[in-house]
PDB file of N, CA and C in Angstrom:
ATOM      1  N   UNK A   1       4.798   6.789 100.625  1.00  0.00           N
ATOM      2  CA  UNK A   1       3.894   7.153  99.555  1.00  0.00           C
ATOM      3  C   UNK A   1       4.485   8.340  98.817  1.00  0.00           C
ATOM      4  N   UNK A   2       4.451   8.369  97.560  1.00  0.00           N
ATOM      5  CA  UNK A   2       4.562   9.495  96.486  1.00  0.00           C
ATOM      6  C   UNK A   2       3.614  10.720  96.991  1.00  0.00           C
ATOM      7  N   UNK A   3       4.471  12.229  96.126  1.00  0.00           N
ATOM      8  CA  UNK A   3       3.768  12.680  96.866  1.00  0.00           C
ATOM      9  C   UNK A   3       1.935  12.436  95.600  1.00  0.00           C
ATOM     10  N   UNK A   4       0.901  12.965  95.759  1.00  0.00           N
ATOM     11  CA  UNK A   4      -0.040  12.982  95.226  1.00  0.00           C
ATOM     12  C   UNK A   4      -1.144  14.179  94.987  1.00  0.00           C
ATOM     13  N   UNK A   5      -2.110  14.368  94.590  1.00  0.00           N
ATOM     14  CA  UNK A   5      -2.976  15.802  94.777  1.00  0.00           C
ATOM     15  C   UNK A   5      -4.263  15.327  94.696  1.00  0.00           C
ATOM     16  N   UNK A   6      -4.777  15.380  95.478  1.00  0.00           N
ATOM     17  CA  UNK A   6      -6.043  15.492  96.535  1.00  0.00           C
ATOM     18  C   UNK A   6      -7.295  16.379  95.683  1.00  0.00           C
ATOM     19  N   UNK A   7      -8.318  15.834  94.945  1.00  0.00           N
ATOM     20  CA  UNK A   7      -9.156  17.037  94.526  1.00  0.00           C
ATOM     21  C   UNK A   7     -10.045  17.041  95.483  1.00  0.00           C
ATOM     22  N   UNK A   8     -10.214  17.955  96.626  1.00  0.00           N
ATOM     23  CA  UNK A   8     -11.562  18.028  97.165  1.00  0.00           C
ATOM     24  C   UNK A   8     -12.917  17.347  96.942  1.00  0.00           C
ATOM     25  N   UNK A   9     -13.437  18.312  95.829  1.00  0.00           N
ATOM     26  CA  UNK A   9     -14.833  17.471  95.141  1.00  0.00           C
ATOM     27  C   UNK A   9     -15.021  15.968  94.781  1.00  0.00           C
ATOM     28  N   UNK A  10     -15.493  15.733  94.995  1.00  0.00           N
ATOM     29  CA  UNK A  10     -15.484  13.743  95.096  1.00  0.00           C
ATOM     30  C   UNK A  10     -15.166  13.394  96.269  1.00  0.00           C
ATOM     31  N   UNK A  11     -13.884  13.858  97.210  1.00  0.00           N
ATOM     32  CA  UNK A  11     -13.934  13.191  98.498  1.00  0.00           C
ATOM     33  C   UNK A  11     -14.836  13.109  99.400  1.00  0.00           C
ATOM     34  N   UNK A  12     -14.592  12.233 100.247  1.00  0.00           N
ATOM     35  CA  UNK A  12     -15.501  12.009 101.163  1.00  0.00           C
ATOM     36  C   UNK A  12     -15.048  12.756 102.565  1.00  0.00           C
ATOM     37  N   UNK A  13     -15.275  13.177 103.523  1.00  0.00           N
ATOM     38  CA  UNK A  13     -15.077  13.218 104.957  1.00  0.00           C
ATOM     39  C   UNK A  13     -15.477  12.330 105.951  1.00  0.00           C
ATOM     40  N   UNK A  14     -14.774  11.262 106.009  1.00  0.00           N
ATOM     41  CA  UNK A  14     -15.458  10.009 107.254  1.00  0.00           C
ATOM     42  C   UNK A  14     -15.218  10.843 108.434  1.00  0.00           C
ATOM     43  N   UNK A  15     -14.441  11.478 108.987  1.00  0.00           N
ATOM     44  CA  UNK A  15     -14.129  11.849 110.640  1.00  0.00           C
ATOM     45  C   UNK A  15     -13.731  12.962 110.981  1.00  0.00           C
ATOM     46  N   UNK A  16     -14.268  13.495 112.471  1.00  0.00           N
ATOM     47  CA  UNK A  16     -13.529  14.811 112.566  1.00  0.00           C
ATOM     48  C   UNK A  16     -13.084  14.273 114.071  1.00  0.00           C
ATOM     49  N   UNK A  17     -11.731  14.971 114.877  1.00  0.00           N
ATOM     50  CA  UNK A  17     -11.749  14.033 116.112  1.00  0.00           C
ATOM     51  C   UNK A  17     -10.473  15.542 116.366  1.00  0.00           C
ATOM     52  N   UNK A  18     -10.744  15.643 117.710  1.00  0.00           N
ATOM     53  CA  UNK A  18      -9.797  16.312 118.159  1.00  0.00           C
ATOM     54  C   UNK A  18      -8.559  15.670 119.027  1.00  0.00           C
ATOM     55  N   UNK A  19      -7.243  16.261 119.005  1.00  0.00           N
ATOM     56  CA  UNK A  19      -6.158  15.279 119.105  1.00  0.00           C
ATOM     57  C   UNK A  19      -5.361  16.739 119.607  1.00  0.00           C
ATOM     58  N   UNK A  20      -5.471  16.567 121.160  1.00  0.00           N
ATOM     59  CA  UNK A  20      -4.207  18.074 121.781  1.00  0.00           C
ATOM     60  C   UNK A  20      -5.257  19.255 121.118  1.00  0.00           C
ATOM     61  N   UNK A  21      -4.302  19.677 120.242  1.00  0.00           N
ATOM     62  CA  UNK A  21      -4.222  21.150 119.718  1.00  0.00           C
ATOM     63  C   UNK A  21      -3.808  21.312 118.600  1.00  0.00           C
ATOM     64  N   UNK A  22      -4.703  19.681 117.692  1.00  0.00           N
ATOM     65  CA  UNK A  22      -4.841  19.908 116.478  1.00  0.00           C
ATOM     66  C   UNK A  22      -6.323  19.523 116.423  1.00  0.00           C
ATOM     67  N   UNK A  23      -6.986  19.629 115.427  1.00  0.00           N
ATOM     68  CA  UNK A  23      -8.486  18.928 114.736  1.00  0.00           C
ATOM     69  C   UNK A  23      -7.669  17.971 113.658  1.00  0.00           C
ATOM     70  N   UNK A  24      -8.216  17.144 113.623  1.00  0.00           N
ATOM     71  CA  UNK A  24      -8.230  15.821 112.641  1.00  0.00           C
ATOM     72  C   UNK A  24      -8.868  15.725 111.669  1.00  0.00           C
ATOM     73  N   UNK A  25      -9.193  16.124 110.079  1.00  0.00           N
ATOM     74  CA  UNK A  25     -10.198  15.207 109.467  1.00  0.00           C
ATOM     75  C   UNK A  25      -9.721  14.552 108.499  1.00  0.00           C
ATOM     76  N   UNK A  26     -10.586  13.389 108.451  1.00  0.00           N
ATOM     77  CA  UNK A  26      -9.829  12.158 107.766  1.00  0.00           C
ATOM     78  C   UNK A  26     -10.793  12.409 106.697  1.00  0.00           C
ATOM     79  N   UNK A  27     -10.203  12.226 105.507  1.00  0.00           N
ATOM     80  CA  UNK A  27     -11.021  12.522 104.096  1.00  0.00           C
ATOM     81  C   UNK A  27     -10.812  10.694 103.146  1.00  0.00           C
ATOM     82  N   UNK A  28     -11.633  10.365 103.250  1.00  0.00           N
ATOM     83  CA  UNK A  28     -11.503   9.332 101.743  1.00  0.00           C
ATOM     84  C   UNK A  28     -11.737   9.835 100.599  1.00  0.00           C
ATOM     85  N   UNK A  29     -10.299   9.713  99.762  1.00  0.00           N
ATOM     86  CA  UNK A  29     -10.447  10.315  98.201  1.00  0.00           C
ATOM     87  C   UNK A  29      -9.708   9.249  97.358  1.00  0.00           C
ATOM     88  N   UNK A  30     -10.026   9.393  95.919  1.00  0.00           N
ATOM     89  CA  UNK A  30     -10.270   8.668  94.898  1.00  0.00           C
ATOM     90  C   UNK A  30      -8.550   8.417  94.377  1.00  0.00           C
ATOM     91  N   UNK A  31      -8.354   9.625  94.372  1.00  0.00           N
ATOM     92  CA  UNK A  31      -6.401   9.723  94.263  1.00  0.00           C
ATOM     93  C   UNK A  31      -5.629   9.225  94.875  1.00  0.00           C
ATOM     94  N   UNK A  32      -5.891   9.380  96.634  1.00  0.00           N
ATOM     95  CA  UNK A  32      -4.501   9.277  97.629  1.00  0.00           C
ATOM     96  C   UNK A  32      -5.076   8.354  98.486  1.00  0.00           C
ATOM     97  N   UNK A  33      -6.368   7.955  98.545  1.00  0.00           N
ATOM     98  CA  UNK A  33      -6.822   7.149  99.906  1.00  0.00           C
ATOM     99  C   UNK A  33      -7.370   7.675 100.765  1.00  0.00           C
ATOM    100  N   UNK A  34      -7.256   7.392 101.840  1.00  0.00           N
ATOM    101  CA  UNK A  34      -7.422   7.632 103.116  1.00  0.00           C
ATOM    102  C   UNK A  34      -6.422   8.951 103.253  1.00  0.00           C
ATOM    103  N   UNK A  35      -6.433  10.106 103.766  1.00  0.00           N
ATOM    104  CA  UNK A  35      -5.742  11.313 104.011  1.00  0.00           C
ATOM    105  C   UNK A  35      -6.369  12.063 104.945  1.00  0.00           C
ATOM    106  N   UNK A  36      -5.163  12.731 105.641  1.00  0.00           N
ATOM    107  CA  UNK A  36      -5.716  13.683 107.289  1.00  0.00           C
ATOM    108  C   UNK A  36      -5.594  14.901 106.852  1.00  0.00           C
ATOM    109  N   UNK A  37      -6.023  15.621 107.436  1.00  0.00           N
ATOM    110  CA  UNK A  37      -5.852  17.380 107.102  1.00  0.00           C
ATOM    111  C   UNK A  37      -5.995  17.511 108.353  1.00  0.00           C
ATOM    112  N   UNK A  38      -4.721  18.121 109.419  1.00  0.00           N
ATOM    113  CA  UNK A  38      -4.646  18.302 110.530  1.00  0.00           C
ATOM    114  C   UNK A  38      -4.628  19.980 110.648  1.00  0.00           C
ATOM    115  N   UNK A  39      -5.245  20.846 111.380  1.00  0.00           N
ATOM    116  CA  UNK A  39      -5.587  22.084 111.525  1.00  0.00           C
ATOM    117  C   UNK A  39      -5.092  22.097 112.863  1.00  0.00           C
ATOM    118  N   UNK A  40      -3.727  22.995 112.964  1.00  0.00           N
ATOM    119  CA  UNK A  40      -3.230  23.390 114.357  1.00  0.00           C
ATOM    120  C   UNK A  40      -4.479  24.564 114.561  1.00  0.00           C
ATOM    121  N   UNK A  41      -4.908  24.372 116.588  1.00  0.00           N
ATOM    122  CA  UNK A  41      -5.806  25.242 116.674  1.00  0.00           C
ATOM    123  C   UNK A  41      -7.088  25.185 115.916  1.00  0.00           C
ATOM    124  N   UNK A  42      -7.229  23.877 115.302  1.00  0.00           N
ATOM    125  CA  UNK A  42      -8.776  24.478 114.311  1.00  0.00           C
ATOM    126  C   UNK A  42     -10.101  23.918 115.352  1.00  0.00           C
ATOM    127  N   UNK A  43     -10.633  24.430 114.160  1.00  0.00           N
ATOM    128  CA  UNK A  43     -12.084  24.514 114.723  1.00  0.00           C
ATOM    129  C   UNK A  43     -13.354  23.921 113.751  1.00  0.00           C
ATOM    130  N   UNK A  44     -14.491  23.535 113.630  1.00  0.00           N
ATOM    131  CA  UNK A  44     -15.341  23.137 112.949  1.00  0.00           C
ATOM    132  C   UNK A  44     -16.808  23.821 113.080  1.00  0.00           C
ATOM    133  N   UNK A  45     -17.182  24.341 112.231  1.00  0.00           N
ATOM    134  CA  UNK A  45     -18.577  25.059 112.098  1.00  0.00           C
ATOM    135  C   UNK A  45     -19.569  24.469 110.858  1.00  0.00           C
ATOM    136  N   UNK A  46     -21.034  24.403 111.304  1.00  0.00           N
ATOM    137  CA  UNK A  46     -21.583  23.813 109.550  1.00  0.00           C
ATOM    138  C   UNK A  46     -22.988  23.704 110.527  1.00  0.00           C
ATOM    139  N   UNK A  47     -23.097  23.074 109.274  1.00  0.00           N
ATOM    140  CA  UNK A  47     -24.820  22.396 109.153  1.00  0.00           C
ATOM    141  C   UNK A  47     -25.294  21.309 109.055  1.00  0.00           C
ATOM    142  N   UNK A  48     -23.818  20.226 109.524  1.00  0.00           N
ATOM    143  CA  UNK A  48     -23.913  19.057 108.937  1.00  0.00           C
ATOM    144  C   UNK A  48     -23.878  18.506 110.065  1.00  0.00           C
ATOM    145  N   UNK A  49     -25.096  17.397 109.892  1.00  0.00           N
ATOM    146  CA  UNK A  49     -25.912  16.468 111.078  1.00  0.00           C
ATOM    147  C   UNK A  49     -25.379  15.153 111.306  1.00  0.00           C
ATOM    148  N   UNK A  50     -24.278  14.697 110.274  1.00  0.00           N
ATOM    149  CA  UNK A  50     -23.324  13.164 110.200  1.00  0.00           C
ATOM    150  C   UNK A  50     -22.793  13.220 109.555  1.00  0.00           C
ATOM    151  N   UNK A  51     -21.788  12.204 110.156  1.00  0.00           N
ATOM    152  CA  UNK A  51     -20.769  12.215 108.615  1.00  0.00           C
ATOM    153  C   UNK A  51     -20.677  10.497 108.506  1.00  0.00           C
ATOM    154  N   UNK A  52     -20.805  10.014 107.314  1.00  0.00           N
ATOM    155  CA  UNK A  52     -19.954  11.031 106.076  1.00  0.00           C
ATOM    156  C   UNK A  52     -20.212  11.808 105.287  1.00  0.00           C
ATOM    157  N   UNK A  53     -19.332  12.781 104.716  1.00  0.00           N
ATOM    158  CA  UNK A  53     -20.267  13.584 104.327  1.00  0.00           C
ATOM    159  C   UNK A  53     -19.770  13.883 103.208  1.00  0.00           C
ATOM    160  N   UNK A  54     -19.992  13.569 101.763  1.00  0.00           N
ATOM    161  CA  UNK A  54     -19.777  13.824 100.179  1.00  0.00           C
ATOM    162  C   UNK A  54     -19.376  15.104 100.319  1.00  0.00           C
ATOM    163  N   UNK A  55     -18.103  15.807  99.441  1.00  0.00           N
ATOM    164  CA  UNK A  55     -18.307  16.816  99.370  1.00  0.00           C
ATOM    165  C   UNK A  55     -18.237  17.275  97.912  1.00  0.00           C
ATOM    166  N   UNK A  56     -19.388  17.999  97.832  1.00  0.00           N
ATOM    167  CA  UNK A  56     -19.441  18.651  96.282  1.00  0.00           C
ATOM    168  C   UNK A  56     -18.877  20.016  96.205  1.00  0.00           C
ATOM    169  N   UNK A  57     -18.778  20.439  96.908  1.00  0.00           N
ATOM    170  CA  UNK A  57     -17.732  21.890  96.326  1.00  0.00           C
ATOM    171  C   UNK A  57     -16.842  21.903  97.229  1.00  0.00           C
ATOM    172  N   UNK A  58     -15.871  22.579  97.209  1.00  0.00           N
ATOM    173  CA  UNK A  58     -14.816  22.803  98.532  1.00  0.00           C
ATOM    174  C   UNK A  58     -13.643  24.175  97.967  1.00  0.00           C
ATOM    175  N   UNK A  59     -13.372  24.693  99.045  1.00  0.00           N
ATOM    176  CA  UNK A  59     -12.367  25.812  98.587  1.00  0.00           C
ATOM    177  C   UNK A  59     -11.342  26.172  99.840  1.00  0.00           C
ATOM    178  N   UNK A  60     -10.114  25.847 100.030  1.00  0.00           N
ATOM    179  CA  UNK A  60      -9.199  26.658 101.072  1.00  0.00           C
ATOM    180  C   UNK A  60      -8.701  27.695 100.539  1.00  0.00           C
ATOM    181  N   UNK A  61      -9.092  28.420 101.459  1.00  0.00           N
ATOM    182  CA  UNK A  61      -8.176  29.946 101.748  1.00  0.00           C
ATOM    183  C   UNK A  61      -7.395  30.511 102.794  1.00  0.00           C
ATOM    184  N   UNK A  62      -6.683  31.414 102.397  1.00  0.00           N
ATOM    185  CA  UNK A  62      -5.957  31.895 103.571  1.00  0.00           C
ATOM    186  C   UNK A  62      -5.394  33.067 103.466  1.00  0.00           C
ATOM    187  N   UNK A  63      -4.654  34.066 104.291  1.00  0.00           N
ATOM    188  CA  UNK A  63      -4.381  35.370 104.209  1.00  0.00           C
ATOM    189  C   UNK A  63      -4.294  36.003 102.697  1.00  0.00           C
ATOM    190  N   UNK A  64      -3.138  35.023 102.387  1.00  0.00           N
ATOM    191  CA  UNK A  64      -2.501  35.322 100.641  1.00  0.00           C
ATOM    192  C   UNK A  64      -3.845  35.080  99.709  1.00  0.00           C
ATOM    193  N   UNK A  65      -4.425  34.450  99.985  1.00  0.00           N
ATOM    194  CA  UNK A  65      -5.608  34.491  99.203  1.00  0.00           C
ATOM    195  C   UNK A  65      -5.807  32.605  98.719  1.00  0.00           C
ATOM    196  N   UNK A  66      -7.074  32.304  97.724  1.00  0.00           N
ATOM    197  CA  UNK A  66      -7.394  30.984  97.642  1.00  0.00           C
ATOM    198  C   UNK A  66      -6.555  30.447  97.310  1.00  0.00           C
ATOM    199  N   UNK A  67      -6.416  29.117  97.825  1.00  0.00           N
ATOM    200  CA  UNK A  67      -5.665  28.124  97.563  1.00  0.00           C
ATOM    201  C   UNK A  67      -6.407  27.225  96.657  1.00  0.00           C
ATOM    202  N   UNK A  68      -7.423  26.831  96.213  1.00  0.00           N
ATOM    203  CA  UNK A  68      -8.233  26.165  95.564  1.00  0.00           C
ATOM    204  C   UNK A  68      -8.693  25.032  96.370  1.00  0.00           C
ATOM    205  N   UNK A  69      -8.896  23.712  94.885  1.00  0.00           N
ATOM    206  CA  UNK A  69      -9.542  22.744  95.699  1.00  0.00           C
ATOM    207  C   UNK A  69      -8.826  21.772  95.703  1.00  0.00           C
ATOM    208  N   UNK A  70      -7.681  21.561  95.238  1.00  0.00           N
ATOM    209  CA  UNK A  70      -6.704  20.404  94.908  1.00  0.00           C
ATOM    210  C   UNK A  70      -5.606  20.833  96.493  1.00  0.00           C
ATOM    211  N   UNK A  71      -5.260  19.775  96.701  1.00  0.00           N
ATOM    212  CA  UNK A  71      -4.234  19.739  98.146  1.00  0.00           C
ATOM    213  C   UNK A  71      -2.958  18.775  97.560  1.00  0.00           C
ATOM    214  N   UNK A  72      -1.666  18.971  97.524  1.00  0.00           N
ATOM    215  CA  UNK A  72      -0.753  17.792  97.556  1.00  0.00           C
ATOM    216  C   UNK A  72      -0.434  17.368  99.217  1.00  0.00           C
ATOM    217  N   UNK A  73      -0.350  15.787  98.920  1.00  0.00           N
ATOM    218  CA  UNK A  73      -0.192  15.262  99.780  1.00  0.00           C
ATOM    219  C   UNK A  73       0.945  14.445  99.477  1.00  0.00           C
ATOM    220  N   UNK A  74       2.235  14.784 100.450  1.00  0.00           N
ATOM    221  CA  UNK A  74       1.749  15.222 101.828  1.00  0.00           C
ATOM    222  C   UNK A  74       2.346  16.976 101.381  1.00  0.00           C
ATOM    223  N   UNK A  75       1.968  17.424 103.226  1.00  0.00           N
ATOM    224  CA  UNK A  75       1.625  19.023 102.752  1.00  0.00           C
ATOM    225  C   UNK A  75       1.413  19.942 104.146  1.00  0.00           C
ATOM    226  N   UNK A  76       2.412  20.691 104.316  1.00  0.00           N
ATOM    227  CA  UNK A  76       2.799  21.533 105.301  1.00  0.00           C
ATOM    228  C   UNK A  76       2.785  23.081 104.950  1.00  0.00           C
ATOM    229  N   UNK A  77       1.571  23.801 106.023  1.00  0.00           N
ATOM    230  CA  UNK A  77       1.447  25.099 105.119  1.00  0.00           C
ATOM    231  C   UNK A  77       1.140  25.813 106.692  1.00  0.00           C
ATOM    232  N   UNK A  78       2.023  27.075 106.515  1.00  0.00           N
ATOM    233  CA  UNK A  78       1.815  27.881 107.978  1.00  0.00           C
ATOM    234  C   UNK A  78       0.931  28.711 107.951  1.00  0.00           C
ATOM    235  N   UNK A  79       0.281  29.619 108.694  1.00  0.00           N
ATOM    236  CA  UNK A  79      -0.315  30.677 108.510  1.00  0.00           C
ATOM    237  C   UNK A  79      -2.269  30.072 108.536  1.00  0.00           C
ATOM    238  N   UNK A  80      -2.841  31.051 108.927  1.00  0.00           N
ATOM    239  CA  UNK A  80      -4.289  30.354 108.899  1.00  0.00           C
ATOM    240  C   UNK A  80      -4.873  30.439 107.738  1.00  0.00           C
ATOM    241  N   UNK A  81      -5.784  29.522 107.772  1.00  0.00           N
ATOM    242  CA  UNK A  81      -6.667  28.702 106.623  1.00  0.00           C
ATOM    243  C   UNK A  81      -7.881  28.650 107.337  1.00  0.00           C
ATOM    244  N   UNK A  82      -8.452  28.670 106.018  1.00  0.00           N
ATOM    245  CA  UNK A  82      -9.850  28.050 106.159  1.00  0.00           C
ATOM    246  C   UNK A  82     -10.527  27.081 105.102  1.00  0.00           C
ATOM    247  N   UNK A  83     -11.061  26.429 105.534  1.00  0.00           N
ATOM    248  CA  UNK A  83     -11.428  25.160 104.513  1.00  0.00           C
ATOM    249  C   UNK A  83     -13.132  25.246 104.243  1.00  0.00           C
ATOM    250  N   UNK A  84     -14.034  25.301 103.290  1.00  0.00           N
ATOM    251  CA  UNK A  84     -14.679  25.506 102.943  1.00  0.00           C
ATOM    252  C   UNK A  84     -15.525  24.517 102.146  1.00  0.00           C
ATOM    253  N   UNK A  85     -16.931  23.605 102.779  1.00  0.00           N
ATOM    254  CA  UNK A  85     -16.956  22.504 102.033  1.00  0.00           C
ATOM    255  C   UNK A  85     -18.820  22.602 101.922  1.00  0.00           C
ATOM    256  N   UNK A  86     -19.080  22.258 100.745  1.00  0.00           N
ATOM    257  CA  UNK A  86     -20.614  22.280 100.667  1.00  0.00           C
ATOM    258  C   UNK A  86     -20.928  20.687 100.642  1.00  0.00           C
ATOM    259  N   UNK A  87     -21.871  20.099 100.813  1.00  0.00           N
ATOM    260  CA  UNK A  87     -22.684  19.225 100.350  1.00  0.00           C
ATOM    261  C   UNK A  87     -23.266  18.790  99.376  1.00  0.00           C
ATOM    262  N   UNK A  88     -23.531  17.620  99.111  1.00  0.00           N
ATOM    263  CA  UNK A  88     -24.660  17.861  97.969  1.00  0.00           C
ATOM    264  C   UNK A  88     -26.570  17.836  97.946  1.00  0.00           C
ATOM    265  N   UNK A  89     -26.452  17.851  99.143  1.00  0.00           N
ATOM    266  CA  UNK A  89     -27.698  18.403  99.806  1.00  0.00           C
ATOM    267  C   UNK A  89     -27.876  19.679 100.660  1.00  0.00           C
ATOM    268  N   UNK A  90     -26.280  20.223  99.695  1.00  0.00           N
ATOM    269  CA  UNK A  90     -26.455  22.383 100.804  1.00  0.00           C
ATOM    270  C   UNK A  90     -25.665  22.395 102.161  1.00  0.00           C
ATOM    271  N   UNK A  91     -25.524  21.097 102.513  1.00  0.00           N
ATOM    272  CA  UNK A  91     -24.882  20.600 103.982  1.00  0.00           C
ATOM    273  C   UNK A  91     -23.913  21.087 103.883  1.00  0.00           C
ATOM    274  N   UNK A  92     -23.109  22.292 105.101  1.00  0.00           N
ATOM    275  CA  UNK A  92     -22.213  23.414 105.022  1.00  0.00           C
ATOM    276  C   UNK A  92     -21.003  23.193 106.388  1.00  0.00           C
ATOM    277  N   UNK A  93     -19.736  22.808 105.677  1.00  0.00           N
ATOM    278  CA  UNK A  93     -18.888  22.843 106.967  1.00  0.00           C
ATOM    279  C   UNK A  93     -17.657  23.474 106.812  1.00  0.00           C
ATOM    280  N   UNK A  94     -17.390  24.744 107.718  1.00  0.00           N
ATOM    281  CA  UNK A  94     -16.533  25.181 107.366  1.00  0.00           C
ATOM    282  C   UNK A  94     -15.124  24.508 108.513  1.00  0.00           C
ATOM    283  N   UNK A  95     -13.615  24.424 108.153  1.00  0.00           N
ATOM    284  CA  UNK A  95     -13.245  24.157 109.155  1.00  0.00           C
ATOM    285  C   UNK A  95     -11.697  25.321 109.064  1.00  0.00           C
ATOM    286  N   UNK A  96     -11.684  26.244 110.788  1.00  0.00           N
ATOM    287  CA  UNK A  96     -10.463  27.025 110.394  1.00  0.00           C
ATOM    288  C   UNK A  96      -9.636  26.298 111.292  1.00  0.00           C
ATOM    289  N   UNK A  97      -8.140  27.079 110.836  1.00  0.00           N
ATOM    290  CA  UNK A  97      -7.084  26.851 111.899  1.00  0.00           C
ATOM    291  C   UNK A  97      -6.149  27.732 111.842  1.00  0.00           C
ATOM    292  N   UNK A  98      -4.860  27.557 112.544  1.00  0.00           N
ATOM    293  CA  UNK A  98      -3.752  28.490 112.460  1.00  0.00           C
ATOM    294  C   UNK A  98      -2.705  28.175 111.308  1.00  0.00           C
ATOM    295  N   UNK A  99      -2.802  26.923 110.958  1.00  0.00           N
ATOM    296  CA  UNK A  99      -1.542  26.310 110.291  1.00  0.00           C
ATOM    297  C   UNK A  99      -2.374  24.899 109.563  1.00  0.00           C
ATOM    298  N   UNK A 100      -1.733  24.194 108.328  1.00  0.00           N
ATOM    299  CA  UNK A 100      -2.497  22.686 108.192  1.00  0.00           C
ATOM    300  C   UNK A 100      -1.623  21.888 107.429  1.00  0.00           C
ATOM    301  N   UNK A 101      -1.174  20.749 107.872  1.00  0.00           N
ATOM    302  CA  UNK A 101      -1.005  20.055 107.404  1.00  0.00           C
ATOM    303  C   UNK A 101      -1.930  18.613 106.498  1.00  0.00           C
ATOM    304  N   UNK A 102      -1.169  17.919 105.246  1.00  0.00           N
ATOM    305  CA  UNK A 102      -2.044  16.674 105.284  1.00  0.00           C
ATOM    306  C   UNK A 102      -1.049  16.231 105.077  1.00  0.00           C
ATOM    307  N   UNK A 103      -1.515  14.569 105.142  1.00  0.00           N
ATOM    308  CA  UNK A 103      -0.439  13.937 105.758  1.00  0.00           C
ATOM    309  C   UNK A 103      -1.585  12.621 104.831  1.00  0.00           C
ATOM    310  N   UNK A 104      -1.065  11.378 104.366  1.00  0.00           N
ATOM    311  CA  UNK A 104      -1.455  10.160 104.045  1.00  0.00           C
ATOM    312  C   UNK A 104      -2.011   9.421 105.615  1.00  0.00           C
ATOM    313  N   UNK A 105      -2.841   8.133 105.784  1.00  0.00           N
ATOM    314  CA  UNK A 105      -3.648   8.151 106.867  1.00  0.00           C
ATOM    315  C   UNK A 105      -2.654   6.767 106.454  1.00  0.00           C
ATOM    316  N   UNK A 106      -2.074   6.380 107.286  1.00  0.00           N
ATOM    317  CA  UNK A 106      -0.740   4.871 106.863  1.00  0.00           C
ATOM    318  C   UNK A 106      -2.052   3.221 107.633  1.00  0.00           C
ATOM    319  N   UNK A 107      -2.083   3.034 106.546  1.00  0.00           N
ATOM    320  CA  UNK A 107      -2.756   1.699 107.037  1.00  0.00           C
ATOM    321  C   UNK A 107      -2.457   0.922 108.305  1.00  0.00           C
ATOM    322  N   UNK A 108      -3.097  -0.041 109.211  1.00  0.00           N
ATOM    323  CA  UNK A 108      -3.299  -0.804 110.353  1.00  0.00           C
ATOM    324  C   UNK A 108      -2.527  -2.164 110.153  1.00  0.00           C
ATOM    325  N   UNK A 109      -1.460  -2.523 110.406  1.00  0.00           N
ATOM    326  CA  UNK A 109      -0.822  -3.617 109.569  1.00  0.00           C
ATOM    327  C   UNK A 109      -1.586  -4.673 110.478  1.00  0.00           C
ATOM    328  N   UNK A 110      -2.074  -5.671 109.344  1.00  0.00           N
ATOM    329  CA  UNK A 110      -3.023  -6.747 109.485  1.00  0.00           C
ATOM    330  C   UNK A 110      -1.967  -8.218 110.459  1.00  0.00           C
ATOM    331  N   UNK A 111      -2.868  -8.441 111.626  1.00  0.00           N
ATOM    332  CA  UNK A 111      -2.359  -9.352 112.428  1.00  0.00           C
ATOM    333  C   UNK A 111      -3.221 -10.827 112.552  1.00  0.00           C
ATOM    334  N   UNK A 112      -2.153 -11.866 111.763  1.00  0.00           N
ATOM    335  CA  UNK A 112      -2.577 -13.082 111.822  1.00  0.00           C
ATOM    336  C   UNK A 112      -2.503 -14.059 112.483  1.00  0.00           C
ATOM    337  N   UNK A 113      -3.254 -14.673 113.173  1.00  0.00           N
ATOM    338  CA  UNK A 113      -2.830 -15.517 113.752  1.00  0.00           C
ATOM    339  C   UNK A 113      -3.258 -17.001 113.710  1.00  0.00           C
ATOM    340  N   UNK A 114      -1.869 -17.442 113.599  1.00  0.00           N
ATOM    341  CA  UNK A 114      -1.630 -18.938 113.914  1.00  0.00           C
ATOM    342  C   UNK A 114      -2.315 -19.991 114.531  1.00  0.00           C
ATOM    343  N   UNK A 115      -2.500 -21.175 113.505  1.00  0.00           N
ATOM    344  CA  UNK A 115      -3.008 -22.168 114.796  1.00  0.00           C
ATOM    345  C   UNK A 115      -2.581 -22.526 115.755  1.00  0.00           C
ATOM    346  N   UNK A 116      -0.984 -22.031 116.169  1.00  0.00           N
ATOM    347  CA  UNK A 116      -0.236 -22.022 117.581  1.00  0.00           C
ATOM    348  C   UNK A 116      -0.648 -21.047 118.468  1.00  0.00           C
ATOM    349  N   UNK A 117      -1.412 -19.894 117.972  1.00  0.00           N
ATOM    350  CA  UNK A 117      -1.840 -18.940 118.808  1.00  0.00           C
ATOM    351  C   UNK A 117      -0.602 -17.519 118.728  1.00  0.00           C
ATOM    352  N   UNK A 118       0.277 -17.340 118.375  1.00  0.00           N
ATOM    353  CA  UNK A 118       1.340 -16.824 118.350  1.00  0.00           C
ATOM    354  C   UNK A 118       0.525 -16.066 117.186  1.00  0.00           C
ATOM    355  N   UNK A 119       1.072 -14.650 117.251  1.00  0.00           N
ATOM    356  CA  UNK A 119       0.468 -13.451 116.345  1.00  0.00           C
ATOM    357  C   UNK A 119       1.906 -13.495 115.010  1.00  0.00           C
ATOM    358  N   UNK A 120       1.160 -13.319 113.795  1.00  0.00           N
ATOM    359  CA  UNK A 120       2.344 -13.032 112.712  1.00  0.00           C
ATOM    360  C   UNK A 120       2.105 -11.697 112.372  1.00  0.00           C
ATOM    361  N   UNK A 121       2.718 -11.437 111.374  1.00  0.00           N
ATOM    362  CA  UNK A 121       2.940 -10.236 110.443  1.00  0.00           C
ATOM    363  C   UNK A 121       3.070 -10.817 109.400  1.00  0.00           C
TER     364      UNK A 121
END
């Protein structure tokens, strides 16, 4: 995939899932698809009771100061962050970490199978 830029606002957040000694969240957006924002060390805080969860505002920051709301993907950034996401019902999730990458979420390659029973591609 090219690289692309990610606007926060409009995406969606389908998932949060922890993986080792990263956090996972998988965002559906309008630009890039399906996309991860992996947070070495992160963590998740909010007010939010399910997901998915619309997000109407959003802001990362970090030591150097805001990063805004646009992300290119893909996207390797050291140093801690924090990610900052409202609702559109006020629903509040913040998520930090030490370091974050995003990364494109690479599709499930579809397995067909044959009236011999034998699996294709």
């Amino acid at each position: 995939m090219s690289a692309a830029a990610v606007l926060l606002p409009g995406s969606t957040v389908e998932h949060i899932e922890r993986r080792g000694t990263w956090l996972a969240v998988t965002l559906a957006t309008a630009e890039a698809g399906r996309v991860q924002l992996l947070f070495f060390n992160g963590e998740a805080h909010g007010t939010v009771e399910s997901l998915p969860l619309a997000i109407a505002t959003a802001t990362l920051d970090s030591p150097a100061g805001p990063l805004g709301s646009t992300l290119p993907v893909p996207f390797e950034g050291s140093g801690a962050v924090e990610l900052h996401l409202q609702g559109p019902r006020g629903e509040l999730l913040t998520v930090v970490g030490q370091s974050l990458a995003v990364r494109p979420v690479e599709a499930e390659p579809a397995v067909v199978v044959s009236l011999g029973g034998r699996p294709r591609r």
